[in-house]
Protein backbone atom coordinates (compact mmCIF):
# COMPACT_ATOMS: atom_id res chain seq x y z
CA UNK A 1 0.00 0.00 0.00
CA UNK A 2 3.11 2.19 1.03
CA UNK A 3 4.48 1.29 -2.30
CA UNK A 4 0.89 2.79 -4.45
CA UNK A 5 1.24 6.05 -2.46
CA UNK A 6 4.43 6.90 -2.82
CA UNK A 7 3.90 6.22 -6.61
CA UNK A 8 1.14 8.47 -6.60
CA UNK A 9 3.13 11.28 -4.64
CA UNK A 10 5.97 10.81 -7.16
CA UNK A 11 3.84 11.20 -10.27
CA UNK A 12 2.08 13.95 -8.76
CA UNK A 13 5.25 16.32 -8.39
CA UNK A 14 6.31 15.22 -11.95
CA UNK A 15 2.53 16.91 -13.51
CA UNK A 16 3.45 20.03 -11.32
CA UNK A 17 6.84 20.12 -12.53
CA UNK A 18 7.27 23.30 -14.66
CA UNK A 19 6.62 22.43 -18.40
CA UNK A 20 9.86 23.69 -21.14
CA UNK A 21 8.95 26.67 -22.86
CA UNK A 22 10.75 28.60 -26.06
CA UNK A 23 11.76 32.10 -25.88
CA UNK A 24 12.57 34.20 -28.73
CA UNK A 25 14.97 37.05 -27.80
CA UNK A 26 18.44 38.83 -28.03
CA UNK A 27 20.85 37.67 -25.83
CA UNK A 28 22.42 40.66 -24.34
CA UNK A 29 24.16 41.58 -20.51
CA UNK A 30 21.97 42.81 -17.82
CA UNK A 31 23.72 46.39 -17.15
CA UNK A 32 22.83 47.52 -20.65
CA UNK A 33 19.61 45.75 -22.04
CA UNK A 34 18.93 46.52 -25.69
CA UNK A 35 20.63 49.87 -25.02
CA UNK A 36 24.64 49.80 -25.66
CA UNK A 37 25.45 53.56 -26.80
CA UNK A 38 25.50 54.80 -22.96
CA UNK A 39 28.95 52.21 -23.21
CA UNK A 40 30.09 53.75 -25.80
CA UNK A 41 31.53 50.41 -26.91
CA UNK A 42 30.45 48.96 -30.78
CA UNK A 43 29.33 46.90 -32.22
CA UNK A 44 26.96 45.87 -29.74
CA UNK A 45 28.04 42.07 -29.22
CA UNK A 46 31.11 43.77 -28.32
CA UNK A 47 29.29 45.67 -25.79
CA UNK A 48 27.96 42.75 -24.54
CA UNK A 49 30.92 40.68 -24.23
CA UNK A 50 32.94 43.73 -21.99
CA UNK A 51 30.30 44.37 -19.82
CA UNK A 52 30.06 40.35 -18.61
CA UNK A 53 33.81 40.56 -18.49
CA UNK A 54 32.88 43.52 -15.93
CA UNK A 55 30.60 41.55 -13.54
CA UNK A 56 27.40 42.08 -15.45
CA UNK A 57 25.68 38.70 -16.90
CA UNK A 58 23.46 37.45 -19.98
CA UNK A 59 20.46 38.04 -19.77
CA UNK A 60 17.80 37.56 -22.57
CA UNK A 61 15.68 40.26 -23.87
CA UNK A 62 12.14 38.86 -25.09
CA UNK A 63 9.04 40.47 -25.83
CA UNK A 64 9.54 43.34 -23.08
CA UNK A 65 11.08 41.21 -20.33
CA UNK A 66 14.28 40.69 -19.22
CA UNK A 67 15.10 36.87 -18.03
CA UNK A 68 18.21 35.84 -16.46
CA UNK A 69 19.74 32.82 -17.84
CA UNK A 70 21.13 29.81 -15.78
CA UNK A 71 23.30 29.08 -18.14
CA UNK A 72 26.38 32.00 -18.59
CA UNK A 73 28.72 30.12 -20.47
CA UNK A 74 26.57 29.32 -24.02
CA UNK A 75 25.50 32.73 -24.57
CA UNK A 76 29.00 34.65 -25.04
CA UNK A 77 28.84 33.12 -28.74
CA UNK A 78 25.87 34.49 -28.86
CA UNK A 79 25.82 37.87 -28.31
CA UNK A 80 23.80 40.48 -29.49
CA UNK A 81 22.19 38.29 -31.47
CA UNK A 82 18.33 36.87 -31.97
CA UNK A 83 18.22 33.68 -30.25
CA UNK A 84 15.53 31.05 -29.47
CA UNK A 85 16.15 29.53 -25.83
CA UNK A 86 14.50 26.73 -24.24
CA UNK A 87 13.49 25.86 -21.24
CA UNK A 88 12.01 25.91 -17.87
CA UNK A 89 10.76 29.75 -16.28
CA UNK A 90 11.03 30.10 -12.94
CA UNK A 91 10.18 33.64 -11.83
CA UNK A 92 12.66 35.55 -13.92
CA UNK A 93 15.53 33.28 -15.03
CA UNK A 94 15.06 30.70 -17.24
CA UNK A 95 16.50 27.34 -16.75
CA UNK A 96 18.52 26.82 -19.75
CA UNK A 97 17.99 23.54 -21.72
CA UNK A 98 19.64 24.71 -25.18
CA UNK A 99 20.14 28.22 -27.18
CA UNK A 100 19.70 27.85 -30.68
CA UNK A 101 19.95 30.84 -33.12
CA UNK A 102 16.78 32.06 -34.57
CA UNK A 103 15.55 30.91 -37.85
């Protein structure tokens, strides 16, 4: 009986588990956003790649948000540029399961 529950229990947190989701974006650093002139510094994947060398991180800009990515090592060949990500959203920062460029 033991057994059935904890069955049960266990396939109950995997249906709540957060489902993957795709995010179309730029991948760009979280000091600037989509806005690199204040930096001074082009082009902007340039921009991008100084300012994480500075302590800021990737972030991805999508449809008016901002997500942090859990991933920081896959998006510096990506930078500046449109992107589709996947994975899971928790709050603001997506989980990273792959970055892809955009078609």
């Amino acid at each position: 009986m033991k057994a059935i529950a904890v069955f049960f229990a266990a396939v109950t947190l995997l249906a709540a588990a957060p489902a993957k989701q795709t995010f179309a974006g730029i991948i760009t650093d979280e000091m600037c956003g989509l806005d690199h002139k204040a930096m001074n510094v082009q082009p902007d994947s340039k921009c991008v790649t100084e300012c994480v060398k500075m302590g800021s991180t990737y972030v991805l800009a999508s449809g008016g948000n901002i997500y942090k990515l859990s991933d920081q090592k896959t998006p510096g060949k990506f930078a500046a540029q449109k992107v589709t990500v996947t994975g899971t959203l928790n709050g603001k920062t997506i989980q990273v399961n792959s970055i892809a460029p955009a078609r």
